[in-house]
Protein backbone atom coordinates (compact mmCIF):
# COMPACT_ATOMS: atom_id res chain seq x y z
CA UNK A 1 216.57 -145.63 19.94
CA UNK A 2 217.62 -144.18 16.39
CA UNK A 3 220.34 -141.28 16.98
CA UNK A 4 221.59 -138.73 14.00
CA UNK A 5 224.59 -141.44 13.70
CA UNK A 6 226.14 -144.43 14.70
CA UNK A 7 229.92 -145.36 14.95
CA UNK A 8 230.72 -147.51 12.10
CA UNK A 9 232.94 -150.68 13.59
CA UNK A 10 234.71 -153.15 12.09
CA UNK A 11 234.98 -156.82 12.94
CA UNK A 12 236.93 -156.28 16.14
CA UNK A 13 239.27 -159.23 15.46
CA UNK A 14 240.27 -157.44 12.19
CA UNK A 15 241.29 -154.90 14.37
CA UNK A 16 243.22 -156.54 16.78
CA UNK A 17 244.99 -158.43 13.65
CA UNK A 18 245.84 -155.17 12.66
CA UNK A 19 247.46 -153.84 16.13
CA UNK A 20 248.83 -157.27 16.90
CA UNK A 21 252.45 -155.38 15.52
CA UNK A 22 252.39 -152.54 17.65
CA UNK A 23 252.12 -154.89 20.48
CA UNK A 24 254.88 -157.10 18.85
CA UNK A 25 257.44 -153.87 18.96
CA UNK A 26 255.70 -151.82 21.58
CA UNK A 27 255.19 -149.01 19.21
CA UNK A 28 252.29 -147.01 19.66
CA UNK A 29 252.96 -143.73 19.35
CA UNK A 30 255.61 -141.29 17.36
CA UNK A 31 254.76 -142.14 13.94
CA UNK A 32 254.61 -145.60 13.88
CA UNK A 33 254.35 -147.97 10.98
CA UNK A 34 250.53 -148.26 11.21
CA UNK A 35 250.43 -144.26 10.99
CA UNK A 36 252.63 -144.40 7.60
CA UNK A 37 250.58 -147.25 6.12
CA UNK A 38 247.35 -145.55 6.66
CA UNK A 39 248.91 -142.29 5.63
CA UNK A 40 249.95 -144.09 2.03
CA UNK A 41 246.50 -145.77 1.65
CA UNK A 42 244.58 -142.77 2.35
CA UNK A 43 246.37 -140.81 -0.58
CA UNK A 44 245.88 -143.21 -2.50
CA UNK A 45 242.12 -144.13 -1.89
CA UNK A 46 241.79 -140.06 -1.62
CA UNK A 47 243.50 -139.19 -4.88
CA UNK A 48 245.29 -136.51 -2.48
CA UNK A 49 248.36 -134.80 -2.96
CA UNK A 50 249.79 -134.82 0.47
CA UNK A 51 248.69 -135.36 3.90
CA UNK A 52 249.79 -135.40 7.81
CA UNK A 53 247.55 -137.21 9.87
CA UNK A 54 246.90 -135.65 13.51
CA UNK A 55 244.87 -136.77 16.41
CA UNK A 56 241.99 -135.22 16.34
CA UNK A 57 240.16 -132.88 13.44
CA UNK A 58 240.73 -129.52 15.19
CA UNK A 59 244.65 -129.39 15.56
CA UNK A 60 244.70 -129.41 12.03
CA UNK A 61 242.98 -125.84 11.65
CA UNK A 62 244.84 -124.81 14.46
CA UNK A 63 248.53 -125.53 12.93
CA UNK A 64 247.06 -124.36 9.81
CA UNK A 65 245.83 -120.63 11.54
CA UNK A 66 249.48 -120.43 13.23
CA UNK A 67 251.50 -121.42 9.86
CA UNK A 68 249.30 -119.34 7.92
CA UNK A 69 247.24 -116.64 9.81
CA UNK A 70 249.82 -114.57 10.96
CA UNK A 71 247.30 -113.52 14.54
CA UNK A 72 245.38 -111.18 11.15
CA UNK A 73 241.67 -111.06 10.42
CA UNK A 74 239.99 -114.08 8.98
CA UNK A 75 237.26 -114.26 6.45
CA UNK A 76 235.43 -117.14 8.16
CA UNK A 77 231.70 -118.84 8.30
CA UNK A 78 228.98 -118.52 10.61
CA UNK A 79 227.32 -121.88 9.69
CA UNK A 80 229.97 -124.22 10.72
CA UNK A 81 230.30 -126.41 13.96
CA UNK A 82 232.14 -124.15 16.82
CA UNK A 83 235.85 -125.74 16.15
CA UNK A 84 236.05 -123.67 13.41
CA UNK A 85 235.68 -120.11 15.08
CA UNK A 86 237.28 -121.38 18.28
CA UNK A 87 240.75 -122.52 16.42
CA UNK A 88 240.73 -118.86 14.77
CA UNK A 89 240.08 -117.09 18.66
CA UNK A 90 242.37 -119.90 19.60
CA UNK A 91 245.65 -119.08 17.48
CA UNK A 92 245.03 -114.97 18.33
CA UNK A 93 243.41 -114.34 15.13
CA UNK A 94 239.86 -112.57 14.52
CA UNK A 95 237.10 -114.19 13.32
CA UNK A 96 234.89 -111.73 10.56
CA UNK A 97 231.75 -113.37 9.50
CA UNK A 98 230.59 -113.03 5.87
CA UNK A 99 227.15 -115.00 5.58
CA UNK A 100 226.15 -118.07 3.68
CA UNK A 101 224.48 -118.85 0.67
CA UNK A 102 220.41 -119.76 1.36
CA UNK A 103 220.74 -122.77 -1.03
CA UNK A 104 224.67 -124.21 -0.90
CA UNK A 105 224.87 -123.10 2.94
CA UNK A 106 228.58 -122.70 2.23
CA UNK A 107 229.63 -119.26 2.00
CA UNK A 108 228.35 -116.63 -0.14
CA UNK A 109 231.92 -115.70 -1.94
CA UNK A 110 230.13 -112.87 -3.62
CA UNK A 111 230.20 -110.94 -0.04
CA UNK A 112 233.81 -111.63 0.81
CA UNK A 113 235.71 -108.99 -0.60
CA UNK A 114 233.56 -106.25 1.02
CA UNK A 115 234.58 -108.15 4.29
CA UNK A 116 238.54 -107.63 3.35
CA UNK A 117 240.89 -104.98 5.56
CA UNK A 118 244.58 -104.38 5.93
CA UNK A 119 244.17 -106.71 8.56
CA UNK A 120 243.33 -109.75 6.76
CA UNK A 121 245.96 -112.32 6.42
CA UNK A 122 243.35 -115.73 5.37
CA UNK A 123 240.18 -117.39 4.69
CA UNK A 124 238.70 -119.91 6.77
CA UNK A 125 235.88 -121.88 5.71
CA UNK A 126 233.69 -124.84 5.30
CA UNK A 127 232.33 -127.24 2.99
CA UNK A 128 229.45 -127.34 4.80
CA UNK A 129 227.83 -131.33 5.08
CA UNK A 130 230.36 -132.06 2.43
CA UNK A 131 229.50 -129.68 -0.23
CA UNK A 132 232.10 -127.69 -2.01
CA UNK A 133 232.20 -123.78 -0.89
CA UNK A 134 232.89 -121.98 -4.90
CA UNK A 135 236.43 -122.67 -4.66
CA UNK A 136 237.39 -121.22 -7.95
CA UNK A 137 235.94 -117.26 -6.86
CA UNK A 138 237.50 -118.01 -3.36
CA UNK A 139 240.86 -118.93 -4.98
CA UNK A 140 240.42 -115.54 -6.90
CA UNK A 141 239.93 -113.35 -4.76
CA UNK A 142 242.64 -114.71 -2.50
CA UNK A 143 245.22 -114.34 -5.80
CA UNK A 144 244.07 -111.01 -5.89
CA UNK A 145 244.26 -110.18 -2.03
CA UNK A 146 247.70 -111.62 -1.50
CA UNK A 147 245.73 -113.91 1.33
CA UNK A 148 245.75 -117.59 1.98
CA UNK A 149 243.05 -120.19 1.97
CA UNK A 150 242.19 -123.07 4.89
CA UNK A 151 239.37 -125.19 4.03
CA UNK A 152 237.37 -126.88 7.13
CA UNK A 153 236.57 -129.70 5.58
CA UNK A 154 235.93 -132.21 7.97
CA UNK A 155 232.75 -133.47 6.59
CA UNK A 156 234.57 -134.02 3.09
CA UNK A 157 235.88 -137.44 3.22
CA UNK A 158 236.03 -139.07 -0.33
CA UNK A 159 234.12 -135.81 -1.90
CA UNK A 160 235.49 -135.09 -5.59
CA UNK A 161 234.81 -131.21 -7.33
CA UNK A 162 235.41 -130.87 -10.78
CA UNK A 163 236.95 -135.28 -10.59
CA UNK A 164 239.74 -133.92 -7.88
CA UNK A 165 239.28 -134.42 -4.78
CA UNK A 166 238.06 -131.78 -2.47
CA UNK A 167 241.02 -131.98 -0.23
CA UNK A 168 243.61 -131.01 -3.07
CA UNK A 169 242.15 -127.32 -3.48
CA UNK A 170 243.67 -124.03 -0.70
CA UNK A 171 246.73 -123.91 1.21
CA UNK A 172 245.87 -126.07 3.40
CA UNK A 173 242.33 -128.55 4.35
CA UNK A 174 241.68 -130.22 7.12
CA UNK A 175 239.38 -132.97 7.87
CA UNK A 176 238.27 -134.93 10.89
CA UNK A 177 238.05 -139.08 11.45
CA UNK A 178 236.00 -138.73 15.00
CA UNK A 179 233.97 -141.84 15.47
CA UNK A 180 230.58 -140.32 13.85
CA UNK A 181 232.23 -139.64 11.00
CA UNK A 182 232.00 -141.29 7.78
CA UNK A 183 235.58 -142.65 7.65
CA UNK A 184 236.36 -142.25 11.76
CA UNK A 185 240.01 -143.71 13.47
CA UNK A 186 238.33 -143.54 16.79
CA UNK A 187 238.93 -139.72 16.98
CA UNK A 188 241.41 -138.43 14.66
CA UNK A 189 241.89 -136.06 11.82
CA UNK A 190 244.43 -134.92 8.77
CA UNK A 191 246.08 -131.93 7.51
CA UNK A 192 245.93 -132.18 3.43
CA UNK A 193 247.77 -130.23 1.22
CA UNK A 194 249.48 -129.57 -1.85
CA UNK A 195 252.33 -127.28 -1.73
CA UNK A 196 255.29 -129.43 -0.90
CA UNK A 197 257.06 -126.03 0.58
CA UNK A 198 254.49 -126.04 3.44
CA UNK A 199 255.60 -129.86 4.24
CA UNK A 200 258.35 -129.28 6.98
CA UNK A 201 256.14 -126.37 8.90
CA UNK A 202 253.12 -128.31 8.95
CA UNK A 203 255.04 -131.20 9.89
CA UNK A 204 257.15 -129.83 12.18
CA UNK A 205 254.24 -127.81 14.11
CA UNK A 206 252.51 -131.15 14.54
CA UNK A 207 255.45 -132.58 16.95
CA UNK A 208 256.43 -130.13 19.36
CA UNK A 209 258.82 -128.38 16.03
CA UNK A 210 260.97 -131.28 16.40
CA UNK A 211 263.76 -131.40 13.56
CA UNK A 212 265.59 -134.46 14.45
CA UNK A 213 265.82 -135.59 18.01
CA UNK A 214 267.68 -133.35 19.44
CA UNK A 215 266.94 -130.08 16.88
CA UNK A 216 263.54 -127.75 16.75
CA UNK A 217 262.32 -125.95 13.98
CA UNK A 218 260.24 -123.41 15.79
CA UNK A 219 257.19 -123.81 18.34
CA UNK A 220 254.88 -126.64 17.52
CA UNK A 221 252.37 -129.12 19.36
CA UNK A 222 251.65 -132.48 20.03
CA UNK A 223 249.02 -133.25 17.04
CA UNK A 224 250.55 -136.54 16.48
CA UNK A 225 247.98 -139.38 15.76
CA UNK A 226 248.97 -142.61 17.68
CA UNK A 227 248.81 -146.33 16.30
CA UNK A 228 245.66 -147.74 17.94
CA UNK A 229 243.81 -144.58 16.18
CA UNK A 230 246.10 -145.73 13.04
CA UNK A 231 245.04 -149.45 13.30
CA UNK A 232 241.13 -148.30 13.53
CA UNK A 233 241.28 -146.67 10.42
CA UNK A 234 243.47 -148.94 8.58
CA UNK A 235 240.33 -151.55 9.95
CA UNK A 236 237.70 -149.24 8.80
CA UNK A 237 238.86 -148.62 5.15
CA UNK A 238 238.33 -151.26 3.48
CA UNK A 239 234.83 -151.03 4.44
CA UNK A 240 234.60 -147.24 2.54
CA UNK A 241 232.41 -148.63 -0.22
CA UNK A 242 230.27 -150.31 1.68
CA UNK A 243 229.35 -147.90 4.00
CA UNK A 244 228.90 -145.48 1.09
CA UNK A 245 226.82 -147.33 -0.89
CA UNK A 246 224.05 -147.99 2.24
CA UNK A 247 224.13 -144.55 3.01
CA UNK A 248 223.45 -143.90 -0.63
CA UNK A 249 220.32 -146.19 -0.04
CA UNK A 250 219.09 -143.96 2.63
CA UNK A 251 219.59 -140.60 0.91
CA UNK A 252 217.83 -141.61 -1.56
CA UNK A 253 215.05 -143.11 0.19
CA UNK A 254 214.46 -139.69 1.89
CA UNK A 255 215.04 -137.62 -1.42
CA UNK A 256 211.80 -139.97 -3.10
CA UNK A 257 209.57 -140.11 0.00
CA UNK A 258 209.80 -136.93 1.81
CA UNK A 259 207.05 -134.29 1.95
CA UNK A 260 209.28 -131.60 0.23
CA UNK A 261 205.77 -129.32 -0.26
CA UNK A 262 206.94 -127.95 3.52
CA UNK A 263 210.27 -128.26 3.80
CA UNK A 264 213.40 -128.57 1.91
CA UNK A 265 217.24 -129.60 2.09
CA UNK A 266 220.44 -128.31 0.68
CA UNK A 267 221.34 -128.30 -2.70
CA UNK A 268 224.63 -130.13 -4.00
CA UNK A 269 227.15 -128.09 -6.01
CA UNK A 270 227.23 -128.62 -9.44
CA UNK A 271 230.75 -131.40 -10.55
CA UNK A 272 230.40 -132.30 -6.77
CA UNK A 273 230.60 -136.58 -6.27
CA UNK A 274 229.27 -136.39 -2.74
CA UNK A 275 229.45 -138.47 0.06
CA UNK A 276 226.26 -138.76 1.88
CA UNK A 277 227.78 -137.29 5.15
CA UNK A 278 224.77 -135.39 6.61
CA UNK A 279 220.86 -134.89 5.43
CA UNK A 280 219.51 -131.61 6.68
CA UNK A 281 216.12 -130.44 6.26
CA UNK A 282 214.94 -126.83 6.27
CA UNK A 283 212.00 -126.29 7.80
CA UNK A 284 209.66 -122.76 7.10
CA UNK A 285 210.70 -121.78 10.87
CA UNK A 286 211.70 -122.84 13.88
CA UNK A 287 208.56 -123.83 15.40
CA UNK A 288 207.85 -126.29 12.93
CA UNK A 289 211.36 -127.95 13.34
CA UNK A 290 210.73 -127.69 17.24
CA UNK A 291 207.43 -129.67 16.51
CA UNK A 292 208.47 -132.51 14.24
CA UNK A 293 211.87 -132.92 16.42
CA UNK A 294 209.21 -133.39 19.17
CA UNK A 295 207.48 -136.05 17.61
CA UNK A 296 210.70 -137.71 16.30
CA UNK A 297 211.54 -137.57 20.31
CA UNK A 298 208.64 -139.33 21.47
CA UNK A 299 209.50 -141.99 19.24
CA UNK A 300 212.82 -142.48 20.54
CA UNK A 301 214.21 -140.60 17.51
CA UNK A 302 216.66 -138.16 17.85
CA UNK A 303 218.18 -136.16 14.83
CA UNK A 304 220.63 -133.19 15.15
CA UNK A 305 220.43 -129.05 15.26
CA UNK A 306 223.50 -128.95 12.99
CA UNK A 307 224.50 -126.12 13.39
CA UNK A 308 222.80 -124.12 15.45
CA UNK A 309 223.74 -121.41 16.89
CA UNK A 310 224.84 -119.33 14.58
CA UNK A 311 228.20 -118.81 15.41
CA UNK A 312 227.81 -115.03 14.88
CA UNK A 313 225.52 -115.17 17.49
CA UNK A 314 227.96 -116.62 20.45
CA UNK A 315 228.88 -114.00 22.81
CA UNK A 316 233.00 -114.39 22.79
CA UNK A 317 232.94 -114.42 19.00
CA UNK A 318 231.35 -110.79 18.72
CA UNK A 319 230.01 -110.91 14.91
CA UNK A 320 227.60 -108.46 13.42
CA UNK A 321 224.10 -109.90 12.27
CA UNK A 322 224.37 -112.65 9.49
CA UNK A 323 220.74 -113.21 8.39
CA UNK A 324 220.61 -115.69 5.93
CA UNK A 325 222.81 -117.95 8.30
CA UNK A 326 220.94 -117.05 11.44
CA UNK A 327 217.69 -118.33 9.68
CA UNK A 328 219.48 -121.47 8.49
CA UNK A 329 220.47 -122.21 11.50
CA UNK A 330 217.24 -121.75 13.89
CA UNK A 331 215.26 -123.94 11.00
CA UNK A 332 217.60 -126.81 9.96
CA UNK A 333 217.79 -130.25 11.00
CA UNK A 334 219.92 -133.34 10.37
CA UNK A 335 218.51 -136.56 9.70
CA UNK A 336 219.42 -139.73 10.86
CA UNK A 337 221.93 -141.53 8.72
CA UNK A 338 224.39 -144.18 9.12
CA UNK A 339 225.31 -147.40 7.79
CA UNK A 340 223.28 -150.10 9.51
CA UNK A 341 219.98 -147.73 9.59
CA UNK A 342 217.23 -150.35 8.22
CA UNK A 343 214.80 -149.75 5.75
CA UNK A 344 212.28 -149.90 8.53
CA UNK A 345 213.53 -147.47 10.77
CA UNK A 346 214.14 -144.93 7.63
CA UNK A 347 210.32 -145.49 6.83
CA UNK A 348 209.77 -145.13 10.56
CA UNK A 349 211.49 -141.63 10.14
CA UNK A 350 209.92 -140.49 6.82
CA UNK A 351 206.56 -141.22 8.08
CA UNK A 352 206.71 -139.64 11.12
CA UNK A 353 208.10 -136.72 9.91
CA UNK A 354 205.94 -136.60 7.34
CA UNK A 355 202.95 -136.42 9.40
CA UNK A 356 203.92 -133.79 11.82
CA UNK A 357 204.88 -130.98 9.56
């Protein structure tokens, strides 16, 4: 069986080497040391200006939304995976769709500022597969609308726009280390920014608004990443280039040997060092994509609708009709691609595909 992904895993004694202190001081939660060394590696390895690493990748856009969103409007994506409308409903803010661009699949920013009211306090959206939305006019338009910026960029590890990395543009990014992710702690995520003003709320919101032991801030969470999700990460790290470079091999391999006559695939912004996160193909229509997942099924192969539905489109999230994205999303399909995916099975894939469109 050949899914969309595979958890990357490390040797598991490195691993165990790795947790062998926490079990030493029986510190596994609160911060521990493993949680500050991974914290100073990944800003490092990152090129990042500041970061706060959380358990999972959605608490990040939530403690964003409530430091930043004010319970206003938010200029947000269709084409994203459903965390990103759910954290706005979430934190008492409204979602207002603006579609996507046919060939990025991020955002159109030329249709955002007809999408701006009074009631607009942010902008929510997503580098879509790892590909930069047009930061520069979204950064704009948010000077000029007195609004801040979140960035969903959980499919962005190790992306670079313009030689900075992806993470250091906006108020606030976020980013998630789940397991099928290309760098994954298990299931984890990070809040990245660069304004060191916003340190203390972020940080603060992300345990329970604690200011000293015995002092709170204000009302926060529990977002705290723990030391065995620490220790995974520190264990899958050194590994980054690896993993990179045989996903590389595969992206390639489909870019030279796919029929792209029928079908086609994003298209990578331009200063963008990309990470090989996700290959989608764009199929003429949805039957056809129905068909050739079929016959990818039947051989025990099983890429990804991603995404799909449109999130306009979901009952509790009420958005008006977002055509470009609503096509995107009933035609596009994610490839399989992981480290560890043979040059057999990515034949396999090609050929098959191939053949039924």
């Amino acid at each position: 069986m050949i899914k969309v992904t595979k958890t990357f895993l490390p040797n598991q004694s490195e691993f165990q080497a790795i947790l062998q202190s926490s079990w030493d001081q029986h510190w596994i939660t609160n911060r521990g040391p493993l949680v500050l060394e991974l914290e100073e590696k990944l800003l490092a390895y990152l090129n990042a200006n500041q970061i706060i690493l959380t358990t999972n990748g959605t608490l990040p856009l939530q403690i964003a939304l409530k430091v930043l969103g004010n319970q206003g409007e938010i200029i947000t994506t269709p084409f994203s995976y459903i965390a990103t409308t759910s954290a706005i409903l979430w934190e008492n803010c409204t979602p207002v769709f603006v579609d996507i661009h046919p060939d990025f699949l991020t955002i159109d920013e030329t249709k955002i500022e007809a999408a701006i009211t009074e009631k607009t306090t942010a902008i929510l959206v997503t580098h879509v597969f790892g590909n930069p939305c047009h930061v520069e006019a979204i950064q704009a338009i948010a000077i000029k609308h007195n609004l801040k910026v979140i960035y969903d960029a959980a499919h962005c590890f190790g992306v670079t726009y313009n030689n900075e990395s992806i993470f250091n543009f906006g108020d606030v990014s976020s980013c998630s280390f789940h397991a099928t992710k290309l760098f994954h702690t298990g299931e984890g995520g990070a809040l990245f920014f660069s304004d060191k003003a916003l340190y203390e709320s972020l940080f603060y919101s992300h345990n329970f608004g604690h200011n000293g032991p015995h002092d709170f801030s204000g009302v926060g969470t529990n977002a705290k990443m723990s030391e065995l999700q620490a220790a995974m990460g520190l264990a899958v790290l050194p590994y980054m280039d690896e993993i990179l470079s045989q996903r590389k091999v595969i992206v390639d391999f489909y870019n030279n040997n796919i029929d792209f006559s029928k079908v086609r695939t994003f298209v990578i912004r331009e200063n963008t060092q990309w990470n090989y996160s996700y290959y989608p193909i764009i199929f003429e229509s949805e039957e056809k994509l129905l068909q050739v997942e079929k016959a990818l099924n039947q051989a025990q192969i099983f890429p990804r609708r991603y995404f799909y539905p449109s999130l306009n489109t979901i009952s509790f999230a009420s958005g008006k009709s977002m055509p470009v994205s609503e096509k995107i999303a009933s035609s596009v399909l994610c490839l399989p691609l992981y480290a560890g995916l043979t040059d057999n099975e990515t034949k396999e894939i090609v050929h098959l595909l191939n053949a039924a469109l």
